[in-house]
Protein backbone atom coordinates (compact mmCIF):
# COMPACT_ATOMS: atom_id res chain seq x y z
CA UNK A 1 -4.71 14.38 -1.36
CA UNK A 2 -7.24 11.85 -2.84
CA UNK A 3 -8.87 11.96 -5.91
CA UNK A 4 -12.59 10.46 -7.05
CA UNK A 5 -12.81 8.64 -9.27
CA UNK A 6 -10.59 9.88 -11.82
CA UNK A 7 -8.88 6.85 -12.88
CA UNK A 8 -11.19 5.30 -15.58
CA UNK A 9 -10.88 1.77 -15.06
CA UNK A 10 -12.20 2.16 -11.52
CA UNK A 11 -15.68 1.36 -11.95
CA UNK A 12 -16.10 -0.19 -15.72
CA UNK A 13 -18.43 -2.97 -16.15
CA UNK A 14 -19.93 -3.16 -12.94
CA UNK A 15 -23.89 -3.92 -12.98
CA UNK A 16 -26.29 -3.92 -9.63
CA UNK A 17 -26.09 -6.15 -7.77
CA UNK A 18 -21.53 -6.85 -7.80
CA UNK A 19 -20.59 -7.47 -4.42
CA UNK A 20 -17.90 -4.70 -4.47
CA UNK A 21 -14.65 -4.09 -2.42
CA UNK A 22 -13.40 -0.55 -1.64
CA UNK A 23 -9.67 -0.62 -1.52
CA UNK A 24 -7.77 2.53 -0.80
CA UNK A 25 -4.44 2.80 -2.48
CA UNK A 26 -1.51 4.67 -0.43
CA UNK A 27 1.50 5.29 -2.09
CA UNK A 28 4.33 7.41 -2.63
CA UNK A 29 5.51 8.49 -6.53
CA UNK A 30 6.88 5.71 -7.94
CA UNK A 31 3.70 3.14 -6.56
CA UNK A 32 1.14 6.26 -7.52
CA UNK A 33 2.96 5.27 -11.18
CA UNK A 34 2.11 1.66 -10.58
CA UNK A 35 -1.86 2.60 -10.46
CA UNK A 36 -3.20 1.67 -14.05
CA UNK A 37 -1.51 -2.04 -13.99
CA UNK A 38 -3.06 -2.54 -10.47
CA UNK A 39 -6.80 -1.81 -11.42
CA UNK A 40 -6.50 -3.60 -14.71
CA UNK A 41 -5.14 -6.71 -12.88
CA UNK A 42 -7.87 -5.91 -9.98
CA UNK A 43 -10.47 -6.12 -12.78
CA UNK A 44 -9.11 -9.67 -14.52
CA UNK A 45 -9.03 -11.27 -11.01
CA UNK A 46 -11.76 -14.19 -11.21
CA UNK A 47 -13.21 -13.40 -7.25
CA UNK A 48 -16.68 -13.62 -5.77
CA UNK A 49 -16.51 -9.76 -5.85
CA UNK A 50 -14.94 -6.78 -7.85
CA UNK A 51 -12.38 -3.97 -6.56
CA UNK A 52 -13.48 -0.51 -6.82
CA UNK A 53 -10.13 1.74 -6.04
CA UNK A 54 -9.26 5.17 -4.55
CA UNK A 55 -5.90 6.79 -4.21
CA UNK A 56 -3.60 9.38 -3.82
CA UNK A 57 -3.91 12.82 -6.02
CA UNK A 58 -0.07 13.63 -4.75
CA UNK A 59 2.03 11.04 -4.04
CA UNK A 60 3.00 11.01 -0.11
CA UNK A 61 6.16 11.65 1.07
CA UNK A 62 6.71 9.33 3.85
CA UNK A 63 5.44 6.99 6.64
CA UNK A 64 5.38 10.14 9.03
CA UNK A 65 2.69 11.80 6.31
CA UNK A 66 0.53 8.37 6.07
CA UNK A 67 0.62 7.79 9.66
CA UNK A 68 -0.48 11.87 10.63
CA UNK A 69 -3.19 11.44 8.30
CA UNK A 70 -4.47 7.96 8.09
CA UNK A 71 -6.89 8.06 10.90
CA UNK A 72 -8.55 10.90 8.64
CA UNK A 73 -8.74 8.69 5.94
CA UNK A 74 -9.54 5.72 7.18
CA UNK A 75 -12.92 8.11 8.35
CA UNK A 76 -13.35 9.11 5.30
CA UNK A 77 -13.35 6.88 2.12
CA UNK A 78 -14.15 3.46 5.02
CA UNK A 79 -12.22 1.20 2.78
CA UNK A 80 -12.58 -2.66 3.01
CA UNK A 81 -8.73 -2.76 1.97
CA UNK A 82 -5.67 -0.09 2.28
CA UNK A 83 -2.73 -0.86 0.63
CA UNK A 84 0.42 1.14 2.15
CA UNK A 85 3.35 1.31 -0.13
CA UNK A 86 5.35 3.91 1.21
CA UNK A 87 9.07 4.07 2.65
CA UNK A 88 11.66 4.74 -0.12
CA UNK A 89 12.13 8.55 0.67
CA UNK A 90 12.65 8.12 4.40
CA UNK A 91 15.66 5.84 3.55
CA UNK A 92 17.06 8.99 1.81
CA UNK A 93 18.75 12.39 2.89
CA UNK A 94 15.75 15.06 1.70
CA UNK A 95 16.78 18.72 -0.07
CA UNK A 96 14.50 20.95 1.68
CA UNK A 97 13.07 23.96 -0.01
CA UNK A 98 15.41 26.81 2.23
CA UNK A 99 18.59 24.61 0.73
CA UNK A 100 19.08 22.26 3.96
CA UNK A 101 19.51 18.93 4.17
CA UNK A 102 17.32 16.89 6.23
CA UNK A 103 18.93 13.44 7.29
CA UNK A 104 17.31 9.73 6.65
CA UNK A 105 15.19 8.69 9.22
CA UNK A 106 15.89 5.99 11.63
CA UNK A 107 15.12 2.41 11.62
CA UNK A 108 12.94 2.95 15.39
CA UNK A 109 11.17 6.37 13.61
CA UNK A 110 9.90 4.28 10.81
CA UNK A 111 8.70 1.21 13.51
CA UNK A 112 6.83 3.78 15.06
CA UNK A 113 4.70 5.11 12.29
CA UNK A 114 4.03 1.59 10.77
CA UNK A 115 2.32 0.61 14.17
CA UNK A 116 0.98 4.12 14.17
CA UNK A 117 -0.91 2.80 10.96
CA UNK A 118 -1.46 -0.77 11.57
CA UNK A 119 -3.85 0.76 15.17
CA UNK A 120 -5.36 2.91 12.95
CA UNK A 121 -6.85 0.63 10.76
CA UNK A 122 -7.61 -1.83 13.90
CA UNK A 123 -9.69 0.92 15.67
CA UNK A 124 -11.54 1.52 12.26
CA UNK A 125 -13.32 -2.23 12.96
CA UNK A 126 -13.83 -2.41 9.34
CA UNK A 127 -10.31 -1.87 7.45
CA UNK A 128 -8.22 -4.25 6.43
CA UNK A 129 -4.12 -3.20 6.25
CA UNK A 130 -1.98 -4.17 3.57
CA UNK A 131 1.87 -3.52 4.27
CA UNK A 132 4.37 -3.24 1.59
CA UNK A 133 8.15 -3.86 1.85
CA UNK A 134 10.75 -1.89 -0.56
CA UNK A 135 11.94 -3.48 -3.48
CA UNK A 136 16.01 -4.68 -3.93
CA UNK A 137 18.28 -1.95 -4.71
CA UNK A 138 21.55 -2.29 -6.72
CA UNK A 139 24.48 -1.29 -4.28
CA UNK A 140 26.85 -0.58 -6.93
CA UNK A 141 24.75 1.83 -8.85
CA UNK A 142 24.03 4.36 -6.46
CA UNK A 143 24.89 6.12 -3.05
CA UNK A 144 21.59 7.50 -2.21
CA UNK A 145 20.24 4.28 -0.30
CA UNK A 146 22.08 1.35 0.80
CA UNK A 147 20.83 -1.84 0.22
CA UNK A 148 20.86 -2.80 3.91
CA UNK A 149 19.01 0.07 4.68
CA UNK A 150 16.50 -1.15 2.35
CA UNK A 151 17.00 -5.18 3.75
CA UNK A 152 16.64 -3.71 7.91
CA UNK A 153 13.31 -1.68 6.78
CA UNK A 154 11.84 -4.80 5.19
CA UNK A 155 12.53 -6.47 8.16
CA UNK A 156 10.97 -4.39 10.25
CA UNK A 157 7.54 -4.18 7.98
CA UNK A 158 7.75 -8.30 7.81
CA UNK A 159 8.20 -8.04 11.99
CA UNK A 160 5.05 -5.30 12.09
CA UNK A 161 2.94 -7.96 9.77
CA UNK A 162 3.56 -10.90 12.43
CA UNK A 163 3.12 -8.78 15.17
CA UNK A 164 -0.28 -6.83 13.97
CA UNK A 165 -1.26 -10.25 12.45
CA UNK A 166 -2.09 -7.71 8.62
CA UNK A 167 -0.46 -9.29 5.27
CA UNK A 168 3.04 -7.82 3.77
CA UNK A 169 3.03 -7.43 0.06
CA UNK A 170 6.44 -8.69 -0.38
CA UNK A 171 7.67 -6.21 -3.38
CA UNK A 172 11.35 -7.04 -2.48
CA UNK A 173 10.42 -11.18 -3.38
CA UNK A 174 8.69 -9.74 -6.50
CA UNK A 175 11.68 -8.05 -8.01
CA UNK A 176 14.92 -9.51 -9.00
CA UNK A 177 17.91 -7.13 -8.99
CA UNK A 178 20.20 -9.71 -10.93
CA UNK A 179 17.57 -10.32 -13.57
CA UNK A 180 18.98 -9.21 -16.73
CA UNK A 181 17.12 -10.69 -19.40
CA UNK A 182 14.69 -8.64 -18.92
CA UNK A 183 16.15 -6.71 -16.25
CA UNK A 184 13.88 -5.47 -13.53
CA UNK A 185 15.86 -2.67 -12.42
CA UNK A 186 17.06 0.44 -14.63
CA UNK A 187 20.92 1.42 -15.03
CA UNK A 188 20.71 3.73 -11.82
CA UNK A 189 19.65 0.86 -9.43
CA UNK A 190 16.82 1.86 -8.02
CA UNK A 191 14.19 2.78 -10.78
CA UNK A 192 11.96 -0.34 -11.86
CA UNK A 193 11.87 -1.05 -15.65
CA UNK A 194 8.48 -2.18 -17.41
CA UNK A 195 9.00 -5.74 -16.39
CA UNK A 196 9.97 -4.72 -12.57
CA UNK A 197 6.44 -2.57 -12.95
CA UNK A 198 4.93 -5.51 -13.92
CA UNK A 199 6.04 -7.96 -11.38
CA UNK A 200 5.08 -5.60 -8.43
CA UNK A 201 1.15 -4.82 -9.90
CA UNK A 202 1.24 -8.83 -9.83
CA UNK A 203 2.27 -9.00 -6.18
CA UNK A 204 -0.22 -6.29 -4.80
CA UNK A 205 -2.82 -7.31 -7.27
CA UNK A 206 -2.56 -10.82 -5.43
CA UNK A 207 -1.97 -9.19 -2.04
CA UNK A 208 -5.07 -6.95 -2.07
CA UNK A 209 -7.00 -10.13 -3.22
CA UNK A 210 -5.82 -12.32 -0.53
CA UNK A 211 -6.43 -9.24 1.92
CA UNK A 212 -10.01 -9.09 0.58
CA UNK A 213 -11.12 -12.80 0.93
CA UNK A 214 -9.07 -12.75 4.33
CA UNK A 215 -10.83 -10.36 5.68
CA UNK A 216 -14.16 -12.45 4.64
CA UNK A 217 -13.47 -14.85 7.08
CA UNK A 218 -15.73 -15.70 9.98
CA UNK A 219 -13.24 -15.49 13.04
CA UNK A 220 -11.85 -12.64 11.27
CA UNK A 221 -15.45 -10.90 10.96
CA UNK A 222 -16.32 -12.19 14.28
CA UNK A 223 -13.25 -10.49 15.96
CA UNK A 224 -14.55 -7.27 14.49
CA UNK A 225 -17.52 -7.41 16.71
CA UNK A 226 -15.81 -7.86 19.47
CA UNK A 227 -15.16 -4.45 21.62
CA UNK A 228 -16.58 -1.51 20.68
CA UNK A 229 -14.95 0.33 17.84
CA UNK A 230 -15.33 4.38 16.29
CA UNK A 231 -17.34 3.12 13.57
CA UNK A 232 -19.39 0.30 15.18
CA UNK A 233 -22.57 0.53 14.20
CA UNK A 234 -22.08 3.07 11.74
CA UNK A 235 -23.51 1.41 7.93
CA UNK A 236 -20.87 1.88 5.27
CA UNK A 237 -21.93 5.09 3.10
CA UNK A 238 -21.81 3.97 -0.86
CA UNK A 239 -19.05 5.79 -2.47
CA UNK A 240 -18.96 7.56 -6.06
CA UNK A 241 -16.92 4.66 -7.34
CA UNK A 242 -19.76 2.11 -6.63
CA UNK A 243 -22.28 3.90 -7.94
């Protein structure tokens, strides 16, 4: 489901010697859309070290999808940073392939797989978890998702981020569903226009930063020696990306 590499801007400019970031980019379609502005913001950011991103091939489907396979990933690509932006389907009744409809999932499901996630990268002892809340929806536009569906599973990322103690990359601050001039949602009230885009690459551009020089702290780095983790001990393989 992840791809090497392929994004251009990944690794552009580096020289030997960059202290470089790994940040791992989960995301279902509309955030896999949002990958371009991201990097090129990533790249502008004036930091003591440069972002070199992964992410997904195929967008995921839900938080049940990230949370069956994020241990596997977390093994694999070892990033510094993972950015979750997933959510907006499971708010949603599903068409399956055979013609049935499978329901929304609930509120507690969703909990469940977010702390599912935020152990996951905890055990890794090197990964630091970015979570990201839905952006508004306009109630009058559309019947697919209410907007207090939207509201109770923000709340209940914002309550994982306290209770985990990992950042929330607050997309639903970000984006204004009144704005008008320009407007950051399209007619249907969901969609995000250009400027909508733009406003959420801002907001995990800074989030992933903030994550990044968090996570250089000394308690923080201290607290990762502490207990004995899967990958304790275990030096960092370079990736393709750094190279």
């Amino acid at each position: 489901m992840l791809v090497w590499g392929e994004w251009s801007p990944y690794t552009q400019d580096m020289i030997d010697g960059d202290d470089r970031r790994l940040v791992l980019l989960i995301a279902d379609e509309a955030g896999r859309n949002l990958r371009a502005p991201i990097v090129e913001r990533l790249e502008r950011v004036d930091a003591p070290f440069r972002a070199a991103v992964v992410g997904c091939d195929e967008p995921f489907i839900g938080l049940g999808e990230v949370a069956a396979e994020i241990v596997d990933l977390l093994h694999r690509f070892r990033p510094h940073v993972v950015h979750v932006a997933v959510g907006a389907s499971d708010l949603r009744d599903q068409l399956e392939p055979d013609g049935h409809r499978r329901p929304a999932r609930g509120i507690a499901e969703l909990r469940r797989d977010l702390h599912s996630i935020a152990d996951a990268a905890r055990q890794s002892g090197e990964t630091d978890l970015v979570l990201c809340t839905l952006p508004p929806v306009n109630d009058e536009c559309q019947d697919g998702i209410r907007n207090n569906d939207v509201d109770r599973f923000n709340i209940v990322v914002r309550e994982v981020g306290r209770q985990r103690d990992v950042m929330v990359d607050r997309w639903d601050l970000a984006v204004d569903e009144h704005a008008e001039t320009p407007a950051h949602l399209e007619a249907d009230g969901i969609t995000l226009t250009s400027q909508g885009r733009e406003c959420v690459a801002e907001s995990t551009c800074t989030a992933i930063v903030d994550a990044l020089i968090r996570a250089d702290h000394p308690w923080r780095r201290f607290c990762r020696g502490v207990g004995r983790h899967p990958l304790e001990g275990v030096p960092r393989p370079r990736h393709i990306e750094l190279d």
